[in-house]
Protein backbone atom coordinates (compact mmCIF):
# COMPACT_ATOMS: atom_id res chain seq x y z
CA UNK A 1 -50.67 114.05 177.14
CA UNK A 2 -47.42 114.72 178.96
CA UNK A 3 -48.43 115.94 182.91
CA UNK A 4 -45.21 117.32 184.52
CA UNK A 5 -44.78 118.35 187.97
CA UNK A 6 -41.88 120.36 189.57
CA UNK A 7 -40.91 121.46 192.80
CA UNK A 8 -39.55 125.18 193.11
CA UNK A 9 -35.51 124.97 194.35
CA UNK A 10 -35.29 128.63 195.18
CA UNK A 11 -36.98 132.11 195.49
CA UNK A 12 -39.59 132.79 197.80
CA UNK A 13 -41.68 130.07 196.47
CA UNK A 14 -39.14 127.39 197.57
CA UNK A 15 -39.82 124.36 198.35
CA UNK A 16 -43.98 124.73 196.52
CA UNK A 17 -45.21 122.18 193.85
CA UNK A 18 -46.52 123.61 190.59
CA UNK A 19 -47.73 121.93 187.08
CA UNK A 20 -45.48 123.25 184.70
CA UNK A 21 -48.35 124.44 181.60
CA UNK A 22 -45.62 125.85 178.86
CA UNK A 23 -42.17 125.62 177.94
CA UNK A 24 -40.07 127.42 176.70
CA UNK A 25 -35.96 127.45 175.69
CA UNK A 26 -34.95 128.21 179.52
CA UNK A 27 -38.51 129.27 180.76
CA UNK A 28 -41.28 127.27 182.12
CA UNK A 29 -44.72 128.11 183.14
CA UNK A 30 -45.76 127.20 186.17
CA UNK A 31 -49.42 127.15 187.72
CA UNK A 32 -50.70 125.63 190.54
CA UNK A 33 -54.62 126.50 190.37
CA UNK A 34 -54.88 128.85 193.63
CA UNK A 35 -52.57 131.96 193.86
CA UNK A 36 -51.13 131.39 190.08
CA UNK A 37 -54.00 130.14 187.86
CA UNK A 38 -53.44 128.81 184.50
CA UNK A 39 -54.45 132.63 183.41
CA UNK A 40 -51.66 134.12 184.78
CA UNK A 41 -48.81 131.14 185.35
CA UNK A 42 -45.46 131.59 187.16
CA UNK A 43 -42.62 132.55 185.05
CA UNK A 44 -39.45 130.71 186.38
CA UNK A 45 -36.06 129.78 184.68
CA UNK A 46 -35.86 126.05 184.27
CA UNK A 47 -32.59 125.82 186.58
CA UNK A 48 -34.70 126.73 189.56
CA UNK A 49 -37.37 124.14 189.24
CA UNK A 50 -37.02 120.23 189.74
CA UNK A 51 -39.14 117.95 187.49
CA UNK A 52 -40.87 114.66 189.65
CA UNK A 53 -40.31 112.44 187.06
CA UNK A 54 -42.24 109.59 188.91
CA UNK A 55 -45.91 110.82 188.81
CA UNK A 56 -48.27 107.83 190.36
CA UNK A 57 -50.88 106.71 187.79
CA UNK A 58 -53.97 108.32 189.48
CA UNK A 59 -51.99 111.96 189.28
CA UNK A 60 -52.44 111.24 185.76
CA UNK A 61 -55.33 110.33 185.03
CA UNK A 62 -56.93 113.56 187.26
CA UNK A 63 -56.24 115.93 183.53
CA UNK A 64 -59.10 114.86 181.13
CA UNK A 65 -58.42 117.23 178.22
CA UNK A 66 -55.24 118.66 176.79
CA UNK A 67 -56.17 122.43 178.15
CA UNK A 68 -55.58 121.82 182.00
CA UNK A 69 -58.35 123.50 184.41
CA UNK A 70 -56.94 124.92 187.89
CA UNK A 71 -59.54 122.52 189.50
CA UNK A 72 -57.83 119.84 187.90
CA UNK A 73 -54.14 121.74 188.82
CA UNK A 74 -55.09 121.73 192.63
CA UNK A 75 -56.67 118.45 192.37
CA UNK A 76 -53.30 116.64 190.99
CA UNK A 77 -51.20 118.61 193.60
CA UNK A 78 -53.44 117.50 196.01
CA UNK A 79 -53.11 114.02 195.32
CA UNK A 80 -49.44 113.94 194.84
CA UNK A 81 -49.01 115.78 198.33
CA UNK A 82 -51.00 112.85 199.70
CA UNK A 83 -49.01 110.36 198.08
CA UNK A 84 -45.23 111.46 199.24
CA UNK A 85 -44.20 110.02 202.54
């Protein structure tokens, strides 16, 4: 299973880390388990997000199934917020 992260590069969400759930051809689906659940995920053109390509094993490892769970979603940002210097 294929866990990306991105960082929002503009709007009012600037700056936030979601999981990205779906793509599409420009769109991707963000959620990031609090105020955008996997129910109801972030619409954002791809050109405004920035994919962290280097994702530390244990950020990983947090999804057990291929359907991701928002206590899973907050748990990985969690972790990865931990992680960056």
């Amino acid at each position: 299973m294929d866990i990306k992260l991105a960082v929002s590069r503009s709007g009012h969400d600037k700056d936030s880390i979601y999981v990205i759930v779906k793509e599409e051809a420009n769109l991707v689906y963000l959620a990031d388990g609090k105020l955008k659940p996997v129910e109801k995920p972030k619409r954002k053109n791809k050109k405004h997000i920035q994919i962290i390509k280097k994702l530390p094993k244990e950020i990983t490892e947090v999804f057990t199934q291929e359907n991701f769970r928002n206590e899973e979603i907050k748990r990985a940002i969690k972790l990865y917020q931990k992680n960056i210097p």
